[in-house]
PDB file of N, CA and C in Angstrom:
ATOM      1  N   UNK A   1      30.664 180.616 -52.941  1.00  0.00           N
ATOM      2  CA  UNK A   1      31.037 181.879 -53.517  1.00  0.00           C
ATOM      3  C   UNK A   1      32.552 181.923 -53.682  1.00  0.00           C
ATOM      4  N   UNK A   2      33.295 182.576 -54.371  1.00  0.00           N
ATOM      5  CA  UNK A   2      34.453 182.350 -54.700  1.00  0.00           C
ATOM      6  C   UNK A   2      35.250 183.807 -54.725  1.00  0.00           C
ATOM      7  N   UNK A   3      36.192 183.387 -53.953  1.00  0.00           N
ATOM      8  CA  UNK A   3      36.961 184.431 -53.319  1.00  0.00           C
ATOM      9  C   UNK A   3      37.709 185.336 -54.031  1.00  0.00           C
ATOM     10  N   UNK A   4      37.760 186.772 -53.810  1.00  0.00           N
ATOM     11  CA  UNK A   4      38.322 187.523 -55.041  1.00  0.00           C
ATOM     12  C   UNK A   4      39.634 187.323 -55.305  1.00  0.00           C
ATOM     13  N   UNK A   5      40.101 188.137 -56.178  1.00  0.00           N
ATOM     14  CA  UNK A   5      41.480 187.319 -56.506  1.00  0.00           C
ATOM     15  C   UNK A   5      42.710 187.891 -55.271  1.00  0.00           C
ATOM     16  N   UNK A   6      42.003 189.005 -55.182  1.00  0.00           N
ATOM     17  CA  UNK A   6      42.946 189.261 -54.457  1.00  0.00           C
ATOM     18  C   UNK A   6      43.260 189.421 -52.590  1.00  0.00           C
ATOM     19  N   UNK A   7      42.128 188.629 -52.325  1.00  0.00           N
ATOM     20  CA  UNK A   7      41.950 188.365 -50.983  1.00  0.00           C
ATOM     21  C   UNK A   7      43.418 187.128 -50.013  1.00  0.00           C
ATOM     22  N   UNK A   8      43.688 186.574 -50.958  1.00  0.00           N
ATOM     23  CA  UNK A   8      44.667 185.779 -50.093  1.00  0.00           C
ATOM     24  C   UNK A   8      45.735 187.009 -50.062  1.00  0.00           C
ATOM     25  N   UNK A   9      45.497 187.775 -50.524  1.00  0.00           N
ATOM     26  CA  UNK A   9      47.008 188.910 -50.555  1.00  0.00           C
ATOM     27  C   UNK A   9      47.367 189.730 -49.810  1.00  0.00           C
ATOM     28  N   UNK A  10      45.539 190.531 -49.133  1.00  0.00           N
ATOM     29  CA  UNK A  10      45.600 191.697 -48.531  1.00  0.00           C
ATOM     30  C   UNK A  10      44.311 191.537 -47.529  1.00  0.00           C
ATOM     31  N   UNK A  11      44.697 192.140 -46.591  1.00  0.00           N
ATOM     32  CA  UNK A  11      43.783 192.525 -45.602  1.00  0.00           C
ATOM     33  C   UNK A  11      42.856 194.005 -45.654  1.00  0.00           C
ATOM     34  N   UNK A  12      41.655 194.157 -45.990  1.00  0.00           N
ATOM     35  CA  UNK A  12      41.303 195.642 -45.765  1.00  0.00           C
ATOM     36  C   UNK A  12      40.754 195.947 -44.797  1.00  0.00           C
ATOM     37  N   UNK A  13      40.980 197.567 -44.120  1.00  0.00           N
ATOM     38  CA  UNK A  13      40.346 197.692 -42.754  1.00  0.00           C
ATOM     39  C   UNK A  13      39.694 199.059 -42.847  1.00  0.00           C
ATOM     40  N   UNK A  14      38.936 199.444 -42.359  1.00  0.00           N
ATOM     41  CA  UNK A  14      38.570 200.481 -42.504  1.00  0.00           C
ATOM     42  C   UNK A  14      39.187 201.220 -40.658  1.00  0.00           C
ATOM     43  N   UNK A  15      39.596 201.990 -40.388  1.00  0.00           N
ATOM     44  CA  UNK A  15      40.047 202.567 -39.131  1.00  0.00           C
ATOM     45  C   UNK A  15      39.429 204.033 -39.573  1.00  0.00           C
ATOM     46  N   UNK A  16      38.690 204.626 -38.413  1.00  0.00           N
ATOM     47  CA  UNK A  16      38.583 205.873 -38.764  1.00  0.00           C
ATOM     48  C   UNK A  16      38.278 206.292 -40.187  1.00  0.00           C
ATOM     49  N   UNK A  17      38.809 207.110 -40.629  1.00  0.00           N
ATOM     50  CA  UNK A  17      38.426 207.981 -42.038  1.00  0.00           C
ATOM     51  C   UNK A  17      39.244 207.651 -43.044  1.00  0.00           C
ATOM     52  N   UNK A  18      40.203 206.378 -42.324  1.00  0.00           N
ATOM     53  CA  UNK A  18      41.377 206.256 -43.092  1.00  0.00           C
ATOM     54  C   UNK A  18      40.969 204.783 -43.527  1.00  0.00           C
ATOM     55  N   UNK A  19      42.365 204.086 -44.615  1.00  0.00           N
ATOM     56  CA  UNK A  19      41.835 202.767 -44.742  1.00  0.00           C
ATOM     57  C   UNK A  19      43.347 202.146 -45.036  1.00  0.00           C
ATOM     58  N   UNK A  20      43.566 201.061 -44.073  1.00  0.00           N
ATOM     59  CA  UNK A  20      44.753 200.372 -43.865  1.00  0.00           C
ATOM     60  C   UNK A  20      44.657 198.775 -44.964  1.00  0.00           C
ATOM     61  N   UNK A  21      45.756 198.762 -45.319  1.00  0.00           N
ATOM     62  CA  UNK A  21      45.625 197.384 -45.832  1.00  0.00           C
ATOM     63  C   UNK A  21      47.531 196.943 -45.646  1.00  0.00           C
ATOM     64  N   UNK A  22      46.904 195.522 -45.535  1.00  0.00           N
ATOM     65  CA  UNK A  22      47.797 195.144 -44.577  1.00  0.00           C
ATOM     66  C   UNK A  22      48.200 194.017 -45.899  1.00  0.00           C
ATOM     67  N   UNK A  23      49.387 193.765 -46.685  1.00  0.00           N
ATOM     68  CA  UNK A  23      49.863 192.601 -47.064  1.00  0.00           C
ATOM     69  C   UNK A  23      49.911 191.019 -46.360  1.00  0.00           C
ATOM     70  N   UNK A  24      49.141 190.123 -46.856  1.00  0.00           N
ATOM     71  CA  UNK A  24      49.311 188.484 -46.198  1.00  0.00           C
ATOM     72  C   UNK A  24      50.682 187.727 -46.239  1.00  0.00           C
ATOM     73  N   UNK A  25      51.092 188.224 -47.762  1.00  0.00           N
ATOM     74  CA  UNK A  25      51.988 187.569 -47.958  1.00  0.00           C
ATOM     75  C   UNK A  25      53.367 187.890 -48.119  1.00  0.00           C
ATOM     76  N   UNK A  26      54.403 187.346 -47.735  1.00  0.00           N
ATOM     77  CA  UNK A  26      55.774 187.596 -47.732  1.00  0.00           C
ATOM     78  C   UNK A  26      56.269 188.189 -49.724  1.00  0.00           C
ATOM     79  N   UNK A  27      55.850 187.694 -50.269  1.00  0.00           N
ATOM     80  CA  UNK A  27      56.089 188.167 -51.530  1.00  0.00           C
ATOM     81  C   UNK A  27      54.710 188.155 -52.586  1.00  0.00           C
ATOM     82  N   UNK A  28      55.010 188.895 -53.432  1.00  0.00           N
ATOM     83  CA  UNK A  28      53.965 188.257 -54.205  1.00  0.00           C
ATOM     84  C   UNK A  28      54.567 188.649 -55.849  1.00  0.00           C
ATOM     85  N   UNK A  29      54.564 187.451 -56.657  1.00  0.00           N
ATOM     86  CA  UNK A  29      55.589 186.964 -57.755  1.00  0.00           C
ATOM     87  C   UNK A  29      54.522 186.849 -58.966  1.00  0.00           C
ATOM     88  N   UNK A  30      53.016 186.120 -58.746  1.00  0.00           N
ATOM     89  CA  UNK A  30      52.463 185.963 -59.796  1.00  0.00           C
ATOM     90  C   UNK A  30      51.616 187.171 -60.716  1.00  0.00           C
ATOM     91  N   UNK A  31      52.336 187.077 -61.875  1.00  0.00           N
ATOM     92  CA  UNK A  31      51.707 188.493 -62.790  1.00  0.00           C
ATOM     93  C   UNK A  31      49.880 188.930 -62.355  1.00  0.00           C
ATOM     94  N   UNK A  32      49.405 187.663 -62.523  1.00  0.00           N
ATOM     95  CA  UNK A  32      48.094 187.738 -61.998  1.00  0.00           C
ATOM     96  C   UNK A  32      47.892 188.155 -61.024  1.00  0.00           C
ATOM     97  N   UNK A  33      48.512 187.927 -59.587  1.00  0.00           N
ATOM     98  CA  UNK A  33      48.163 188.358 -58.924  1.00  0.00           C
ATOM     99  C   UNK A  33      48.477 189.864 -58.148  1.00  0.00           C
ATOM    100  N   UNK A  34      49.448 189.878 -59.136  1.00  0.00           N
ATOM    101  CA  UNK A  34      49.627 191.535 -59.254  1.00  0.00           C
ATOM    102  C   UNK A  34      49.025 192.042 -59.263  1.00  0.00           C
ATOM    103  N   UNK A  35      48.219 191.907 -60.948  1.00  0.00           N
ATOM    104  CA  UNK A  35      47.109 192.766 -61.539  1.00  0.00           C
ATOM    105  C   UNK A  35      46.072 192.496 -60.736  1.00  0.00           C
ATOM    106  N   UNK A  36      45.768 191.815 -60.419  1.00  0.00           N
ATOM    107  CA  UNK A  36      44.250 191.679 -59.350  1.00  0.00           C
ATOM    108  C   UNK A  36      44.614 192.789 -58.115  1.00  0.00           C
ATOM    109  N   UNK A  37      45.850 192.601 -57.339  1.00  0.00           N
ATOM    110  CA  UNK A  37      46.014 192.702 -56.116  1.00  0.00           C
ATOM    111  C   UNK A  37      46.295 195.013 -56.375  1.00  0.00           C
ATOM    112  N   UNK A  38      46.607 195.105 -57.388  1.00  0.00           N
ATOM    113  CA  UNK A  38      46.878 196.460 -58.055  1.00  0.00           C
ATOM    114  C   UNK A  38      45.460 196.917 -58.763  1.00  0.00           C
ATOM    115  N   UNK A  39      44.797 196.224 -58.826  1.00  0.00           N
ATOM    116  CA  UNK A  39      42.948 196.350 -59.593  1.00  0.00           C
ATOM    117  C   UNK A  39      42.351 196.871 -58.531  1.00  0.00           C
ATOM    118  N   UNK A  40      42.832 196.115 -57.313  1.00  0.00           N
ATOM    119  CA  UNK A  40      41.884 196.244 -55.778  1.00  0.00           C
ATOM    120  C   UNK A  40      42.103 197.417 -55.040  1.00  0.00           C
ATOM    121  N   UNK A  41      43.274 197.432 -54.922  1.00  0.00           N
ATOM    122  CA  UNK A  41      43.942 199.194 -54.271  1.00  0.00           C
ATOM    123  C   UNK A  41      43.351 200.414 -55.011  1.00  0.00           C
ATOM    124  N   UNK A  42      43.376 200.004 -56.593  1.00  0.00           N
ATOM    125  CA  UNK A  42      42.796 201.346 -57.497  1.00  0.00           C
ATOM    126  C   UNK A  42      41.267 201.576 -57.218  1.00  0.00           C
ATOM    127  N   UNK A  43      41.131 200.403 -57.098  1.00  0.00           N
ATOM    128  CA  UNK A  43      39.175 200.507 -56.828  1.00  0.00           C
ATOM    129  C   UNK A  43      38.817 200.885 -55.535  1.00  0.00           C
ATOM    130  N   UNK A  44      39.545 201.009 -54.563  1.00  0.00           N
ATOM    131  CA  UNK A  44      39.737 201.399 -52.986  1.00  0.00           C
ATOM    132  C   UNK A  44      39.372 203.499 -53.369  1.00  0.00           C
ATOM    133  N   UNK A  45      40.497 203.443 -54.219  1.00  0.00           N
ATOM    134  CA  UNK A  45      40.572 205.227 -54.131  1.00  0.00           C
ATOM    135  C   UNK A  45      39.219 205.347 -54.951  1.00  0.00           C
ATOM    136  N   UNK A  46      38.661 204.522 -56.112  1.00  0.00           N
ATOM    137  CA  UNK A  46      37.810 205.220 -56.723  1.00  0.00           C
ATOM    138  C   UNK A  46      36.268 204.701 -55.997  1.00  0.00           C
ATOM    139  N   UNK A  47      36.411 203.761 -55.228  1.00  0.00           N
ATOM    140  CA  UNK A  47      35.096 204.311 -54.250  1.00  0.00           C
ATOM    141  C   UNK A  47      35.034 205.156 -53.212  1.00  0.00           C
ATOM    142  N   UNK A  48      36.147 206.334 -53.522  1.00  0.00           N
ATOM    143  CA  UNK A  48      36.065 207.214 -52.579  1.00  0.00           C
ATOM    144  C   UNK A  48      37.249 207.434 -51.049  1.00  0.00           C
ATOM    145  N   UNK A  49      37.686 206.172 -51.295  1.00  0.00           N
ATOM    146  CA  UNK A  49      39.058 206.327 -50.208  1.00  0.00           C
ATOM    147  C   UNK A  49      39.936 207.549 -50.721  1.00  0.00           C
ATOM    148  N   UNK A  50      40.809 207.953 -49.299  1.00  0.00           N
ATOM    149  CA  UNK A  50      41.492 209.052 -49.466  1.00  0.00           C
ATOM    150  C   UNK A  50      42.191 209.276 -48.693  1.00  0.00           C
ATOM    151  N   UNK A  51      42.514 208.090 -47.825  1.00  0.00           N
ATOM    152  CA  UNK A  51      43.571 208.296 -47.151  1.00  0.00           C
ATOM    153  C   UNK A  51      44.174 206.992 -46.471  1.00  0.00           C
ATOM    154  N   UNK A  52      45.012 206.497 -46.719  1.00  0.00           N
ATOM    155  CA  UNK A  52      45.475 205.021 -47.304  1.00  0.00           C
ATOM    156  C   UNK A  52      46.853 204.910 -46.251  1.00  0.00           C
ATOM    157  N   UNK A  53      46.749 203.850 -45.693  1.00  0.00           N
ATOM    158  CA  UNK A  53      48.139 203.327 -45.088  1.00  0.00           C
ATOM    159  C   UNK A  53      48.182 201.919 -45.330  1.00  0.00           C
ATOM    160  N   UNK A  54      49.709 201.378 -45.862  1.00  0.00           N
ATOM    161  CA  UNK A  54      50.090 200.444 -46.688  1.00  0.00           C
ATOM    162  C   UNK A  54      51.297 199.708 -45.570  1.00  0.00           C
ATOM    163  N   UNK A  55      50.357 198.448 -44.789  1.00  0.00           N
ATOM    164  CA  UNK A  55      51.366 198.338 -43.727  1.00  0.00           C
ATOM    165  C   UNK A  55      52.168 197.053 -44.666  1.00  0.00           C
ATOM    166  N   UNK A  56      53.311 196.825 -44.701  1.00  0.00           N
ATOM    167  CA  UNK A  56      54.318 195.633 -44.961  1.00  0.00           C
ATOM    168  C   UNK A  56      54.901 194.836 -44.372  1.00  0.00           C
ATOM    169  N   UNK A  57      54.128 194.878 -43.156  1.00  0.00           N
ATOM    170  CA  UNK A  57      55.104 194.078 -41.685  1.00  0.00           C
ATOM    171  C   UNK A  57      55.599 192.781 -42.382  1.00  0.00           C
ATOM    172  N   UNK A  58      54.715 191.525 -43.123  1.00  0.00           N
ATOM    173  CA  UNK A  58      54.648 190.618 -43.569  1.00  0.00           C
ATOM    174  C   UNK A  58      55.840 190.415 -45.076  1.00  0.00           C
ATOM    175  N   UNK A  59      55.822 191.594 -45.584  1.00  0.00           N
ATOM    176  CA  UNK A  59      56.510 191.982 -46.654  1.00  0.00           C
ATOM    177  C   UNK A  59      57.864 191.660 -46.817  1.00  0.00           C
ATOM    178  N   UNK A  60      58.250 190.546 -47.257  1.00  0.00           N
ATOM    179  CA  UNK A  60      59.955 190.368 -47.081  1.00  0.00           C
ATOM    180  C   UNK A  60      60.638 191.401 -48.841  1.00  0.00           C
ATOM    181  N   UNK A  61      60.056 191.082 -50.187  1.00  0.00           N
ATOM    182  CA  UNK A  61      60.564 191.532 -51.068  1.00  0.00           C
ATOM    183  C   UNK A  61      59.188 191.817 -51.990  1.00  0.00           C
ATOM    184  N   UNK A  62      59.533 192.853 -52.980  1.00  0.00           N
ATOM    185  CA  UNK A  62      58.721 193.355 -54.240  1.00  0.00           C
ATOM    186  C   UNK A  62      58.986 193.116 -55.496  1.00  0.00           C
ATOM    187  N   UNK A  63      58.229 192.581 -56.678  1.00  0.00           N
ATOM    188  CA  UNK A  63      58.594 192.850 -57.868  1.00  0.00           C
ATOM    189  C   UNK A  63      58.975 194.101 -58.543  1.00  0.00           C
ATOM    190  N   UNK A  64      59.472 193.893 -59.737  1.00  0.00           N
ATOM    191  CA  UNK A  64      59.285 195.815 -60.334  1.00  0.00           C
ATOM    192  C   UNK A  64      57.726 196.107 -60.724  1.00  0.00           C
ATOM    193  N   UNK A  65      57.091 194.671 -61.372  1.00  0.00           N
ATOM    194  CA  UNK A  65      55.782 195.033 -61.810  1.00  0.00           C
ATOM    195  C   UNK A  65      54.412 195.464 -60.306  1.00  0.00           C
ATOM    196  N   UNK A  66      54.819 195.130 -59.256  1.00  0.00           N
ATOM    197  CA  UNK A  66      54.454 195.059 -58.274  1.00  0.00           C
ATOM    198  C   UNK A  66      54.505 196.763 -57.043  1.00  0.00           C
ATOM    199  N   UNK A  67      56.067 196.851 -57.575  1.00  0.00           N
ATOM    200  CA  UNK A  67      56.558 197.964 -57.378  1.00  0.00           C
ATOM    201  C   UNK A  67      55.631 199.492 -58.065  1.00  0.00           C
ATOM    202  N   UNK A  68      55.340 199.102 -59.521  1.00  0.00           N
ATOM    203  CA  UNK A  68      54.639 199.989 -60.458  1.00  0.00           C
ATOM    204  C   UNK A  68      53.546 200.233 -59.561  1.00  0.00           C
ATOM    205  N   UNK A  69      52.945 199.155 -59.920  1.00  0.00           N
ATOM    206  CA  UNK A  69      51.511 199.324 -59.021  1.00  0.00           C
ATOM    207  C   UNK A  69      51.439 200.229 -57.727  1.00  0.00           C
ATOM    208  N   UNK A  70      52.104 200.240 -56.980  1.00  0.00           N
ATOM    209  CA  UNK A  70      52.631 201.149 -55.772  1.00  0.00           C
ATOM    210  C   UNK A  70      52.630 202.493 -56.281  1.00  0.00           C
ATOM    211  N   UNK A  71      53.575 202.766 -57.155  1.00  0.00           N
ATOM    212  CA  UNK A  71      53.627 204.234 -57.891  1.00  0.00           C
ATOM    213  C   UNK A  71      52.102 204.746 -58.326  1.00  0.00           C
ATOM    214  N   UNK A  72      51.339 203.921 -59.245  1.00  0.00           N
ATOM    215  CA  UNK A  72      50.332 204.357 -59.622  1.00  0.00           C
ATOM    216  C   UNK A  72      49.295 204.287 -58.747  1.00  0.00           C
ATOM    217  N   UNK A  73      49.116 203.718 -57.629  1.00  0.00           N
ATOM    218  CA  UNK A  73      48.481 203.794 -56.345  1.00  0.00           C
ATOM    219  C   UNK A  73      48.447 205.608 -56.000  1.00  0.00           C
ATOM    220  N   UNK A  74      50.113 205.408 -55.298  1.00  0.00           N
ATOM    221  CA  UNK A  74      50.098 206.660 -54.895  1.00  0.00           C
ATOM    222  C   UNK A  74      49.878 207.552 -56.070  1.00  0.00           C
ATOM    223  N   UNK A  75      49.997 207.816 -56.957  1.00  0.00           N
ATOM    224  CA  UNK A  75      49.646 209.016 -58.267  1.00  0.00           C
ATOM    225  C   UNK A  75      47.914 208.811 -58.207  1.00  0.00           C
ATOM    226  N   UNK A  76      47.449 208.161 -57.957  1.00  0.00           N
ATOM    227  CA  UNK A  76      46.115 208.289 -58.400  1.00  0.00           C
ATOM    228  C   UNK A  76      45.522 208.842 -56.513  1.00  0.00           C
ATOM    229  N   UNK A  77      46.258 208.301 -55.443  1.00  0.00           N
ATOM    230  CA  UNK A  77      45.404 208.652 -54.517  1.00  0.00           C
ATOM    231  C   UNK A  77      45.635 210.547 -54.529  1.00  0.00           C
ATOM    232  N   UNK A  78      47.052 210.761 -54.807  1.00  0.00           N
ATOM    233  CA  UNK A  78      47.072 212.163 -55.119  1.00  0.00           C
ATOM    234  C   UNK A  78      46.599 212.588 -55.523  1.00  0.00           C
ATOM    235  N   UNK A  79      46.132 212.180 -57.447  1.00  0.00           N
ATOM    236  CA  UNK A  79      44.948 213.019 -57.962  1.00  0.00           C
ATOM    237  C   UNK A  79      43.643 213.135 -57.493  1.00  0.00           C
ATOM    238  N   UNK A  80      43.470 212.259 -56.271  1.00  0.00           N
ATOM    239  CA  UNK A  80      42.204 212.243 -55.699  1.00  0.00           C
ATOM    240  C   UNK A  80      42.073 213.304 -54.653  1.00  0.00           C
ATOM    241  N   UNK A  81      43.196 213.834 -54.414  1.00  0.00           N
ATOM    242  CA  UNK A  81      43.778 214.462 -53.025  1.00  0.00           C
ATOM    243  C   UNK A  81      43.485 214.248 -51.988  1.00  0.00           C
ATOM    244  N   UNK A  82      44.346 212.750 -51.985  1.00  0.00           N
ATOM    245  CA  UNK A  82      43.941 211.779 -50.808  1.00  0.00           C
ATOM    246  C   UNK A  82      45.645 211.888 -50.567  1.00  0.00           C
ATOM    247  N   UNK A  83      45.964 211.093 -49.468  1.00  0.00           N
ATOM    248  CA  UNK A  83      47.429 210.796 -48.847  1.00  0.00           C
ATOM    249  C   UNK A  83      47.227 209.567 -48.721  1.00  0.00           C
ATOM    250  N   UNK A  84      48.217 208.410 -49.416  1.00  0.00           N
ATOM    251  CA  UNK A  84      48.817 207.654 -48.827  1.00  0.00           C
ATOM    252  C   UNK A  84      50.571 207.147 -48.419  1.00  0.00           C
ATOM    253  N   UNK A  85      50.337 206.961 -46.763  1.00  0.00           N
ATOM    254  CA  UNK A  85      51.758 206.251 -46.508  1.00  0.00           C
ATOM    255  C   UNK A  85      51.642 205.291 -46.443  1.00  0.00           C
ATOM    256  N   UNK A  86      52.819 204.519 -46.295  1.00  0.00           N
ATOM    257  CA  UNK A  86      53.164 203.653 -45.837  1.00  0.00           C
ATOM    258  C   UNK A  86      54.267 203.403 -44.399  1.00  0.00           C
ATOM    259  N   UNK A  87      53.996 201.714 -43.772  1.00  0.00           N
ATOM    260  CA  UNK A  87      54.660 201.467 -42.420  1.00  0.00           C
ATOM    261  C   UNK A  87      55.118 200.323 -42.231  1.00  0.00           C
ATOM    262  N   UNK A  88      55.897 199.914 -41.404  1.00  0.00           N
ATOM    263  CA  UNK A  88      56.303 198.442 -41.331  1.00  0.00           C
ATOM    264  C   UNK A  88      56.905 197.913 -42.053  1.00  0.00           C
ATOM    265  N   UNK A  89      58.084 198.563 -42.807  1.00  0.00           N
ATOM    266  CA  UNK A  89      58.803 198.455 -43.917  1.00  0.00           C
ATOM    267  C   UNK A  89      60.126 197.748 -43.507  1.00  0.00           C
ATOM    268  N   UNK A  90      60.770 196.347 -43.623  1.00  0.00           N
ATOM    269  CA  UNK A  90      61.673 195.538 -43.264  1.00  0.00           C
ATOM    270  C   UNK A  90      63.012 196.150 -43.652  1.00  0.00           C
ATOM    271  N   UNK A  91      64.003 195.968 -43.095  1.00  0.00           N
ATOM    272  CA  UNK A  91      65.301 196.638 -43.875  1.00  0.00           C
ATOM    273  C   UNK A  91      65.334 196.549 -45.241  1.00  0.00           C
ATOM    274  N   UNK A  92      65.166 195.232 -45.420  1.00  0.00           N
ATOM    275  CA  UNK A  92      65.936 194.985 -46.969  1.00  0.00           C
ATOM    276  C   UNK A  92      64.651 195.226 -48.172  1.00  0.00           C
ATOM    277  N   UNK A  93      63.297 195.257 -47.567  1.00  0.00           N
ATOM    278  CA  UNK A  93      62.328 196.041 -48.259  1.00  0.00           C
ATOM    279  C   UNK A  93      62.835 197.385 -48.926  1.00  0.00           C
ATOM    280  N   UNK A  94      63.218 198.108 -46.997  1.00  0.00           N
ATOM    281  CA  UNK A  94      63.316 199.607 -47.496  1.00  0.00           C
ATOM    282  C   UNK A  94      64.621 199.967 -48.587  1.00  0.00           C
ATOM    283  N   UNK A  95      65.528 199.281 -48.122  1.00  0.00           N
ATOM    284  CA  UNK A  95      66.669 199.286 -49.556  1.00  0.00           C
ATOM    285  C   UNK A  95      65.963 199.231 -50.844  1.00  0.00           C
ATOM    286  N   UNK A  96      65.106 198.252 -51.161  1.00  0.00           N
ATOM    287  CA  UNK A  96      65.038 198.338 -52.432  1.00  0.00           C
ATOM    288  C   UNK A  96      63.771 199.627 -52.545  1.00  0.00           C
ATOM    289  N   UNK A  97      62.947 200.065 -51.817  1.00  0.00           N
ATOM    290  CA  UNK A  97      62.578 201.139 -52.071  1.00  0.00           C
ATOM    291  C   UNK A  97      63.320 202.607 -52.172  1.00  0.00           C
ATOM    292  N   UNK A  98      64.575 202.539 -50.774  1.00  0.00           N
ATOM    293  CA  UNK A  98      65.151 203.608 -51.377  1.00  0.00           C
ATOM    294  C   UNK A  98      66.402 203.975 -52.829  1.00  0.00           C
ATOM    295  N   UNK A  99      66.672 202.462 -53.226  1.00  0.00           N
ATOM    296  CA  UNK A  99      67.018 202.601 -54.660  1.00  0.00           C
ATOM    297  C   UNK A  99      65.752 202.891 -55.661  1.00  0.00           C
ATOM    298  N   UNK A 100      65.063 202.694 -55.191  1.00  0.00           N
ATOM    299  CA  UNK A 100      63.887 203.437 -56.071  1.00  0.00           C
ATOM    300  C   UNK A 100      63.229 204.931 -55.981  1.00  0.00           C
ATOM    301  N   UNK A 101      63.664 205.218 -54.955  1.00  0.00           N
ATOM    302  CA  UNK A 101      63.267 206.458 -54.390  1.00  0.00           C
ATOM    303  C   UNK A 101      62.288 206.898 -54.132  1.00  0.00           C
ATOM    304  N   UNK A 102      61.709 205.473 -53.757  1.00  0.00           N
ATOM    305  CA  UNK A 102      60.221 206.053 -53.173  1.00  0.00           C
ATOM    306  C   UNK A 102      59.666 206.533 -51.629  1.00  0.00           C
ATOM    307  N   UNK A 103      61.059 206.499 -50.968  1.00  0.00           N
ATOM    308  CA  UNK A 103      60.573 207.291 -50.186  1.00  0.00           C
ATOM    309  C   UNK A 103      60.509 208.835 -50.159  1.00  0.00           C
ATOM    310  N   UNK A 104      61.447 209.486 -50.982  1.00  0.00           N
ATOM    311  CA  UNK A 104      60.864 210.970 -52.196  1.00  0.00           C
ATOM    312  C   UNK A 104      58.820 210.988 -52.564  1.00  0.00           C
ATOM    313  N   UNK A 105      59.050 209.928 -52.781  1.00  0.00           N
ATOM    314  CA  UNK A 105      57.156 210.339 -52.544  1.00  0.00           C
ATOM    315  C   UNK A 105      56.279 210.156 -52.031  1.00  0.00           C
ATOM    316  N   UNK A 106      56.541 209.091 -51.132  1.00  0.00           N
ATOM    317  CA  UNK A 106      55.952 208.968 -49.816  1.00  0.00           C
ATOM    318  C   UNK A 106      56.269 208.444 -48.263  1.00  0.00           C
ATOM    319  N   UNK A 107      55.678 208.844 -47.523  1.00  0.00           N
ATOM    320  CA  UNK A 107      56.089 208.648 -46.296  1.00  0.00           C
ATOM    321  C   UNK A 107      56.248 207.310 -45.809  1.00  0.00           C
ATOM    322  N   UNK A 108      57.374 206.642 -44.702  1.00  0.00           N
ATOM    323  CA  UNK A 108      57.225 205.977 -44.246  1.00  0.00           C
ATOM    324  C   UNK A 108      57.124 205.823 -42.777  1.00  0.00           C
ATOM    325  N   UNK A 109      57.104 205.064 -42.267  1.00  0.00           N
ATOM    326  CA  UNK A 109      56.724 204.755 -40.869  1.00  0.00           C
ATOM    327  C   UNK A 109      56.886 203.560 -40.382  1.00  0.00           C
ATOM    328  N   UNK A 110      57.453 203.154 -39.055  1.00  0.00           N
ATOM    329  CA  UNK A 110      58.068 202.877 -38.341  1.00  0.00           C
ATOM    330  C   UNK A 110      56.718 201.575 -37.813  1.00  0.00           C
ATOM    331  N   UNK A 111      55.918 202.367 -37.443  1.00  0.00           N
ATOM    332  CA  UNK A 111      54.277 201.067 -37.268  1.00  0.00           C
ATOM    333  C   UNK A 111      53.143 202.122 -37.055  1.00  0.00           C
ATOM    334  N   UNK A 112      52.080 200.873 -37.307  1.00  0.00           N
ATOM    335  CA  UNK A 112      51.017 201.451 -38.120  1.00  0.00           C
ATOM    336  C   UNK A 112      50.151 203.008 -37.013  1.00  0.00           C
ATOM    337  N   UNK A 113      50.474 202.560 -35.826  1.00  0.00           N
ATOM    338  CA  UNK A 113      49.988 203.858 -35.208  1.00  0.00           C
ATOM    339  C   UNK A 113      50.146 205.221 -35.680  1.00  0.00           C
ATOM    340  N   UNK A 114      51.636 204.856 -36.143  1.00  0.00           N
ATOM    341  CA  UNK A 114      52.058 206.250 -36.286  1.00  0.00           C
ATOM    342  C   UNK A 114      51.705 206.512 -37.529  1.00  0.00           C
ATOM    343  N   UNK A 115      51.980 206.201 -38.687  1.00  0.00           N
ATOM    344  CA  UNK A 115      51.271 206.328 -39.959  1.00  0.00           C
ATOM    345  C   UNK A 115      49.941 206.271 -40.072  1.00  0.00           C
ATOM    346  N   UNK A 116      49.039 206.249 -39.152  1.00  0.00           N
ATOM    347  CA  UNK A 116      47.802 206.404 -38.882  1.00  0.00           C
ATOM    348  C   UNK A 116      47.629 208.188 -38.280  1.00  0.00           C
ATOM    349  N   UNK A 117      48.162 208.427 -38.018  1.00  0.00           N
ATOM    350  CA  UNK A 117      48.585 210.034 -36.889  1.00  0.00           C
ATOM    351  C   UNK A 117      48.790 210.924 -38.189  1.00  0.00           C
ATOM    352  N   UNK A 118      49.881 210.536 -39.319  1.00  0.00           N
ATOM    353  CA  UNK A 118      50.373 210.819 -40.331  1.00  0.00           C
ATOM    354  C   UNK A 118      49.636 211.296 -41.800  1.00  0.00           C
ATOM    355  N   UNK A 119      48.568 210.137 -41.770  1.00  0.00           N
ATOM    356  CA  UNK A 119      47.874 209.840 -42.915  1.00  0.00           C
ATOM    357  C   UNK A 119      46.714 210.855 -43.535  1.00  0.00           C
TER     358      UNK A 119
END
């Protein structure tokens, strides 16, 4: 059987009522596996998830196209009126998120307990 595309990328967990996914990899660069790995998160909210924590411990840097995907994550778990944060965000991660200003739209956190408390 052959593994989805976006399984070397992400971990999914179900905890409680909530649903954590955990990044594998230190970056992730290929367009493809963007779109797969951004296909999988969207299909998370539309089977009904609604409350999402996005840990990055593993996470050294982001694309912009990668970055998008993030935005439209969170916009769609909103229209679902679901919450997702995020946790485990590396310094030089969070720089380039707060030149983006995404922590203006969503929360971050320090580790996953607590963005679990949060979520």
């Amino acid at each position: 059987m052959a593994q989805a595309p976006y399984q070397p990328f992400l971990e999914v967990t179900p905890v409680g009522d909530a649903t954590v996914v955990r990044f594998t990899r230190r970056t992730i660069l290929d367009s493809q596996a963007i779109e797969a790995v951004g296909e999988h998160l969207l299909q998370l909210v539309s089977k009904g998830g609604r409350k999402f924590v996005l840990n990055f411990a593993r996470v050294e840097s982001l694309t912009s196209a990668m970055l998008g995907k993030l935005v439209t994550l969170y916009r769609r778990v909103e229209a679902a009126e679901g919450h997702l944060v995020f946790c485990k965000v590396d310094p030089f991660l969070m720089q380039i998120f707060k030149v983006c200003d995404v922590p203006q739209l969503i929360q971050i956190y320090g580790e996953e307990a607590e963005a679990l408390e949060h979520v």
